[in-house]
PDB file of N, CA and C in Angstrom:
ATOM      1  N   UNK A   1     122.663 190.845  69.278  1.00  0.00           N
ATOM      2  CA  UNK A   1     123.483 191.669  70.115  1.00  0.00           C
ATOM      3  C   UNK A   1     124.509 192.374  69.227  1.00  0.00           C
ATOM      4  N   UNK A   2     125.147 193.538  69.582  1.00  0.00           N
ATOM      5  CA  UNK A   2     125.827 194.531  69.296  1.00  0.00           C
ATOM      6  C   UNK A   2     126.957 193.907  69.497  1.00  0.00           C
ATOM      7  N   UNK A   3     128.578 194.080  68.786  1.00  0.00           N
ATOM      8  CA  UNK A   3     129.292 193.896  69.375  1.00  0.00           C
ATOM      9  C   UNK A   3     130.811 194.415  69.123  1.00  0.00           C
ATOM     10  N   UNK A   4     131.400 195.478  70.115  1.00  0.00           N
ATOM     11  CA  UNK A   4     132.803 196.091  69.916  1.00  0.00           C
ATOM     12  C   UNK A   4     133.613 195.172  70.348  1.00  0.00           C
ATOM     13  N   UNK A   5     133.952 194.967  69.076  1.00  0.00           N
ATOM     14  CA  UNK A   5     135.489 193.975  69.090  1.00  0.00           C
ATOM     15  C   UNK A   5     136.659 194.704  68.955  1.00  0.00           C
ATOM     16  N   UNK A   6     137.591 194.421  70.172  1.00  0.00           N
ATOM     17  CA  UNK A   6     138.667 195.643  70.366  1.00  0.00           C
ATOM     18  C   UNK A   6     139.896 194.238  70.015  1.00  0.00           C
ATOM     19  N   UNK A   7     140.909 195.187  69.599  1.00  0.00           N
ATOM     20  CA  UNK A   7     142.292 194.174  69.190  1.00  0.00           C
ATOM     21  C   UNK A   7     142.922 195.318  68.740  1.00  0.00           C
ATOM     22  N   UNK A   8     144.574 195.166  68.314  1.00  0.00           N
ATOM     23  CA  UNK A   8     145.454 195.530  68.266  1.00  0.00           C
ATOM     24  C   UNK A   8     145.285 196.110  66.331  1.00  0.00           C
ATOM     25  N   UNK A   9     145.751 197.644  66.397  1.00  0.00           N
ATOM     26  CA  UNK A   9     145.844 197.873  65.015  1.00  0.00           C
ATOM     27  C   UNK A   9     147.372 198.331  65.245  1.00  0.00           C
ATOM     28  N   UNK A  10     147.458 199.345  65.702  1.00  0.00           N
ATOM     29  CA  UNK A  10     148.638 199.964  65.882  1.00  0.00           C
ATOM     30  C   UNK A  10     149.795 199.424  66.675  1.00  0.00           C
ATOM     31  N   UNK A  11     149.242 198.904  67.515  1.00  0.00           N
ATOM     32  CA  UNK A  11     150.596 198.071  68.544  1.00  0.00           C
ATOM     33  C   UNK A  11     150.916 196.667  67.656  1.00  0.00           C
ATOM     34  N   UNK A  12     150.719 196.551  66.556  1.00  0.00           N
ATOM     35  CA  UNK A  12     151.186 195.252  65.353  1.00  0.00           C
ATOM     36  C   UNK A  12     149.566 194.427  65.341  1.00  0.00           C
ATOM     37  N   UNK A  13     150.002 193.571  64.128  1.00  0.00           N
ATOM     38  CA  UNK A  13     148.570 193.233  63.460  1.00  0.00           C
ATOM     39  C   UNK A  13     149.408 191.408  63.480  1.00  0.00           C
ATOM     40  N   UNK A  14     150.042 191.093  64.218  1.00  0.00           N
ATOM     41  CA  UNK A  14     150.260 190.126  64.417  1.00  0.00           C
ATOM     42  C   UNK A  14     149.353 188.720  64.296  1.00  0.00           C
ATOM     43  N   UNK A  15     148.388 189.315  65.482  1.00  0.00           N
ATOM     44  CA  UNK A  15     147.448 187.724  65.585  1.00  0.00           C
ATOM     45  C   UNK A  15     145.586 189.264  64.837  1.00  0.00           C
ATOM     46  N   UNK A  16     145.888 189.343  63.761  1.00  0.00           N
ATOM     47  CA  UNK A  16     144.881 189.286  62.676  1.00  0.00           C
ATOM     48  C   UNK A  16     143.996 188.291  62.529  1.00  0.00           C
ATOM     49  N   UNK A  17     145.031 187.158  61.766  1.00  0.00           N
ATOM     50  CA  UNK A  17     144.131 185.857  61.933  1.00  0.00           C
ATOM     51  C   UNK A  17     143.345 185.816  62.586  1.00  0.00           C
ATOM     52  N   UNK A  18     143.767 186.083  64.294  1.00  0.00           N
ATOM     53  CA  UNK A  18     142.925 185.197  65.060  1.00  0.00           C
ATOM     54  C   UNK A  18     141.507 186.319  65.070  1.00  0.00           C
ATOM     55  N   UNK A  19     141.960 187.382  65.220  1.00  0.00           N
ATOM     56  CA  UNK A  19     140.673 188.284  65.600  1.00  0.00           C
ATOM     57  C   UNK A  19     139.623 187.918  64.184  1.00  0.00           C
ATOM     58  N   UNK A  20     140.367 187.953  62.593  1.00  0.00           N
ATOM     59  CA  UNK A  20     139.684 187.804  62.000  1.00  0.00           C
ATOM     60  C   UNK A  20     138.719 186.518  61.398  1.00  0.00           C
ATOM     61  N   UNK A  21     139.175 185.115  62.152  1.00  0.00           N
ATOM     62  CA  UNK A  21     138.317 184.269  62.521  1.00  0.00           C
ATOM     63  C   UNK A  21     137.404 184.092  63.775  1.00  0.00           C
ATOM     64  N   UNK A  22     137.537 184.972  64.730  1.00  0.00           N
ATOM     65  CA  UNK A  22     136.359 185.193  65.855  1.00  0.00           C
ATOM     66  C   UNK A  22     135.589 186.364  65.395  1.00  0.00           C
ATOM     67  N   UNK A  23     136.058 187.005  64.744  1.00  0.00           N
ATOM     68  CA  UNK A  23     134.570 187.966  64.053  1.00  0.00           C
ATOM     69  C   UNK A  23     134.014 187.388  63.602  1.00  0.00           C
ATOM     70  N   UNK A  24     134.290 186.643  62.078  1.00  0.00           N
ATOM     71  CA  UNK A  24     133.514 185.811  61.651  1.00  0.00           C
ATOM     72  C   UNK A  24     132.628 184.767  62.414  1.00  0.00           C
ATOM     73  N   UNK A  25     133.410 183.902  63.744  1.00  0.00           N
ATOM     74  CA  UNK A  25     132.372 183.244  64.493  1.00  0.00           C
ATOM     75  C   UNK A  25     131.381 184.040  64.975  1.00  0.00           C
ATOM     76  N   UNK A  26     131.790 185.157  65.454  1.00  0.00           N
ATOM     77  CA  UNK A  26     130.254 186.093  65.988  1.00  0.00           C
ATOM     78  C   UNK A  26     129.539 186.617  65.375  1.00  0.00           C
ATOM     79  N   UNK A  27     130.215 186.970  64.203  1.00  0.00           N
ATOM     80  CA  UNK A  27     128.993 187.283  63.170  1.00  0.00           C
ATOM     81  C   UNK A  27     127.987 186.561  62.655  1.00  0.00           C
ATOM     82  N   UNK A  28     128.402 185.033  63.035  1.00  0.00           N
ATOM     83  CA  UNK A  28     127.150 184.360  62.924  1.00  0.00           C
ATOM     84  C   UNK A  28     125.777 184.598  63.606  1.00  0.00           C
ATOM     85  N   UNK A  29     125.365 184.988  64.501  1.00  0.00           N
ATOM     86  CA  UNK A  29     124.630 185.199  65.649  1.00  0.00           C
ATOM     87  C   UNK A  29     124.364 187.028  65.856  1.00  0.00           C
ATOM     88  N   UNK A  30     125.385 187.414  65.935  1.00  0.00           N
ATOM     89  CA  UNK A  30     125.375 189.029  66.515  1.00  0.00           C
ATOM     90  C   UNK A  30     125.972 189.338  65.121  1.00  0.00           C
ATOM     91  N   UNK A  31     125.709 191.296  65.612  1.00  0.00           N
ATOM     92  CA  UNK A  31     126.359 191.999  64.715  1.00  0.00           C
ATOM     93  C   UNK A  31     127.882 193.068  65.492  1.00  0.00           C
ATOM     94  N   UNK A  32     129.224 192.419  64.812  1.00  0.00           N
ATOM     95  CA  UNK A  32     130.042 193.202  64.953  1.00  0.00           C
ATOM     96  C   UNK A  32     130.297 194.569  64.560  1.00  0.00           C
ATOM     97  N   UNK A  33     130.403 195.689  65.123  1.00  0.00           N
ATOM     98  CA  UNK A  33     130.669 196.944  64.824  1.00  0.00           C
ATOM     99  C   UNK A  33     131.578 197.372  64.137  1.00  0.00           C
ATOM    100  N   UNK A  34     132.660 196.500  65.059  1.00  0.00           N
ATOM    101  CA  UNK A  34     134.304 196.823  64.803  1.00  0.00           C
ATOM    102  C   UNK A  34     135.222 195.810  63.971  1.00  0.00           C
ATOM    103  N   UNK A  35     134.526 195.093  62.933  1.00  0.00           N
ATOM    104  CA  UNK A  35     134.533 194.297  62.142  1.00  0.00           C
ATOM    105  C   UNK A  35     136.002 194.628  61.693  1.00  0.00           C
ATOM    106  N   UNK A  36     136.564 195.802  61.433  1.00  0.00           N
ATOM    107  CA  UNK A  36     138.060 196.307  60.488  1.00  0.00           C
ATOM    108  C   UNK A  36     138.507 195.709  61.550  1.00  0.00           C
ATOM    109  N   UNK A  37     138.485 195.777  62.601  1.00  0.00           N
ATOM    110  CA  UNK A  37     139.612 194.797  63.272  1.00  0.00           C
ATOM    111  C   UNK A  37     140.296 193.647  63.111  1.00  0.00           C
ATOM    112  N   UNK A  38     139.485 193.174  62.404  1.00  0.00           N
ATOM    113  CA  UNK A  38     140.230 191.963  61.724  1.00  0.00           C
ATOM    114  C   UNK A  38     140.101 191.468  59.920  1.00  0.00           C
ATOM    115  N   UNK A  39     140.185 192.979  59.837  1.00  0.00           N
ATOM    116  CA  UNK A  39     139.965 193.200  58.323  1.00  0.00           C
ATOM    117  C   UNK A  39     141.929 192.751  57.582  1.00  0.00           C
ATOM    118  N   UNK A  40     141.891 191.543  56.766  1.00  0.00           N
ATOM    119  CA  UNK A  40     143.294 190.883  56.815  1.00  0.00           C
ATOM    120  C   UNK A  40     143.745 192.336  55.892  1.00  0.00           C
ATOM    121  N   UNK A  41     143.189 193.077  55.198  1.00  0.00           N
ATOM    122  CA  UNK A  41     144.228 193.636  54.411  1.00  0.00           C
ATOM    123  C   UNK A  41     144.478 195.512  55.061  1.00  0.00           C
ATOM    124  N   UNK A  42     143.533 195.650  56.106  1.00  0.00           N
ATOM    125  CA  UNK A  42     144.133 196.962  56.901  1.00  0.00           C
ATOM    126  C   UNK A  42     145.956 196.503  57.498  1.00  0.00           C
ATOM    127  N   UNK A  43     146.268 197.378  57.347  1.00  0.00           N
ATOM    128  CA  UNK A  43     148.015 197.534  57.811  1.00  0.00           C
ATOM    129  C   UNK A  43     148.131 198.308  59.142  1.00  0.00           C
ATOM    130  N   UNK A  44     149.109 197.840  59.949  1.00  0.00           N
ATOM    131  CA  UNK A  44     149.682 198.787  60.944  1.00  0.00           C
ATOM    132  C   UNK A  44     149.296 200.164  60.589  1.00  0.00           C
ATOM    133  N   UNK A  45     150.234 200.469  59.580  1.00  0.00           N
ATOM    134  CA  UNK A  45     150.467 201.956  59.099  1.00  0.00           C
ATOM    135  C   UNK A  45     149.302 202.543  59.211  1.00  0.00           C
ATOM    136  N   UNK A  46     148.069 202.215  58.822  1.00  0.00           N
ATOM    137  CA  UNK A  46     146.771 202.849  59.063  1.00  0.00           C
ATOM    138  C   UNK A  46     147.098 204.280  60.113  1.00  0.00           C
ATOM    139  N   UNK A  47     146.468 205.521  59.479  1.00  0.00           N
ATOM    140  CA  UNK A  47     147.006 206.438  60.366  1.00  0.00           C
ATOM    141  C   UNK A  47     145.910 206.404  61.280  1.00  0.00           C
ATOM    142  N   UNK A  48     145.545 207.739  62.421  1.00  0.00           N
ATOM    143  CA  UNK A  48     144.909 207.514  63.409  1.00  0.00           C
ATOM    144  C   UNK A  48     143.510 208.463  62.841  1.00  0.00           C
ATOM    145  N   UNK A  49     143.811 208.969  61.994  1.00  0.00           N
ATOM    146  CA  UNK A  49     142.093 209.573  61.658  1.00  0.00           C
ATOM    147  C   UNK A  49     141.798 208.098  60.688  1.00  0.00           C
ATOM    148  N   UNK A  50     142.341 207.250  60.337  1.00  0.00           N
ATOM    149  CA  UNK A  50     141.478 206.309  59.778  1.00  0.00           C
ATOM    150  C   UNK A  50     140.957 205.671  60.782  1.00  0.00           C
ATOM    151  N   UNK A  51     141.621 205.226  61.515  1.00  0.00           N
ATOM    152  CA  UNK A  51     141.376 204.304  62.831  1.00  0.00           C
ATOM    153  C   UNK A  51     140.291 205.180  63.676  1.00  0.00           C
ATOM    154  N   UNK A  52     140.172 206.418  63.872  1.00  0.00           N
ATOM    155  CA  UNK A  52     139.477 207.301  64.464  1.00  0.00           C
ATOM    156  C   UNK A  52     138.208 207.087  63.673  1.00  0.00           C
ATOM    157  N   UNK A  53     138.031 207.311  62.429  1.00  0.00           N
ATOM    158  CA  UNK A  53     137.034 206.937  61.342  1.00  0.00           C
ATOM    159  C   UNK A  53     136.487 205.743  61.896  1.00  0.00           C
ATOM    160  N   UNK A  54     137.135 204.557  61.894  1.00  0.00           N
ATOM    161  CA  UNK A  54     136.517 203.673  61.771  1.00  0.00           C
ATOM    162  C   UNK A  54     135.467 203.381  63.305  1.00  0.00           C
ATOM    163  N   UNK A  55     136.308 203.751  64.426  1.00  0.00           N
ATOM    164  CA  UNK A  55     135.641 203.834  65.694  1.00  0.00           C
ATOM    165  C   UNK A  55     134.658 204.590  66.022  1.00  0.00           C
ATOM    166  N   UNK A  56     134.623 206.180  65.357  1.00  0.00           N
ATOM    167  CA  UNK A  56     133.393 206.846  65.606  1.00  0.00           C
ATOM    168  C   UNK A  56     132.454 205.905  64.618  1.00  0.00           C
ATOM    169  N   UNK A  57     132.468 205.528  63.528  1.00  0.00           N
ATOM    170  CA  UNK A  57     131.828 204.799  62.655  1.00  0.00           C
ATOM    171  C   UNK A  57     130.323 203.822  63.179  1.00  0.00           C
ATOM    172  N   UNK A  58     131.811 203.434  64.413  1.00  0.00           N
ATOM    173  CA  UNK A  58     131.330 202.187  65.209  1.00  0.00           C
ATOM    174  C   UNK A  58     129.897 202.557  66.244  1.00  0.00           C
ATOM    175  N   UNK A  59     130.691 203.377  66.591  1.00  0.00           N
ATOM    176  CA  UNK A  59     130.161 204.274  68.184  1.00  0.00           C
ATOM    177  C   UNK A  59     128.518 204.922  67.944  1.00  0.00           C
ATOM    178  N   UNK A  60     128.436 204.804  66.376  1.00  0.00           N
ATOM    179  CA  UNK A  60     127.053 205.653  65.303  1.00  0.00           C
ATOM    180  C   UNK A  60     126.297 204.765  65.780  1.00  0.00           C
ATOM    181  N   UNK A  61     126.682 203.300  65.291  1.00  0.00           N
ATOM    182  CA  UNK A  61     125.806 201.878  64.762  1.00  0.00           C
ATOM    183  C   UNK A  61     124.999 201.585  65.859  1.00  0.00           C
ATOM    184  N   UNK A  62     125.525 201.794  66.937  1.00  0.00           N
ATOM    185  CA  UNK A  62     124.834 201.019  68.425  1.00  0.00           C
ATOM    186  C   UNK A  62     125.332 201.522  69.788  1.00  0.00           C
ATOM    187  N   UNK A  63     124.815 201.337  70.556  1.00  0.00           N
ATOM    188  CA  UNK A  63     125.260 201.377  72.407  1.00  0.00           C
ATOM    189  C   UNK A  63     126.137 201.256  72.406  1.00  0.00           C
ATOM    190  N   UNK A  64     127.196 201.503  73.111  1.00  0.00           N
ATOM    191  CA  UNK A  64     128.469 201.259  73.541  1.00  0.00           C
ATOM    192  C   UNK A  64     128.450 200.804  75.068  1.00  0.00           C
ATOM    193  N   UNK A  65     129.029 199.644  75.128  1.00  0.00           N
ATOM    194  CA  UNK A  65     129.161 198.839  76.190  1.00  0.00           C
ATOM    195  C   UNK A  65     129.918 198.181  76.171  1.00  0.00           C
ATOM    196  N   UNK A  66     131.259 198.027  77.485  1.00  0.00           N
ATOM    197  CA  UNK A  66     132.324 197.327  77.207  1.00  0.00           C
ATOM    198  C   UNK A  66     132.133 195.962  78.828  1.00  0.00           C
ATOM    199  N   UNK A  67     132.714 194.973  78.196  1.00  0.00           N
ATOM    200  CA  UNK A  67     132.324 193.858  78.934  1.00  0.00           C
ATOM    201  C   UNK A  67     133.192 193.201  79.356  1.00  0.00           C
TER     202      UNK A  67
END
């Protein structure tokens, strides 16, 4: 299975950690799209054509379906 993992870049990167140990659990099994989401060394600051980058990126790889 496909999978868009949505979390916080811009509204603070607070709980990182956590997103970036449940990617890793799902990546066992499925494939995450939106993997930078819990990429530990992306920053807030990230502007919005990166963040834009990374989502059309996403949107290429597979279906989009939100659950």
């Amino acid at each position: 299975m496909k999978i868009y993992f949505a979390g916080s870049i811009r509204g603070g990167r607070a709980d990182v950690g956590l997103y970036h140990r449940m990617i890793e659990y799902l990546k066992r099994d499925h494939v995450v799209l939106t993997e930078h989401v819990g990429d530990l060394s992306l920053q807030e600051a990230a502007t919005d054509v990166e963040i834009q980058g990374y989502r059309l990126a996403a949107e290429g790889q597979g279906q989009m379906r939100c659950v």
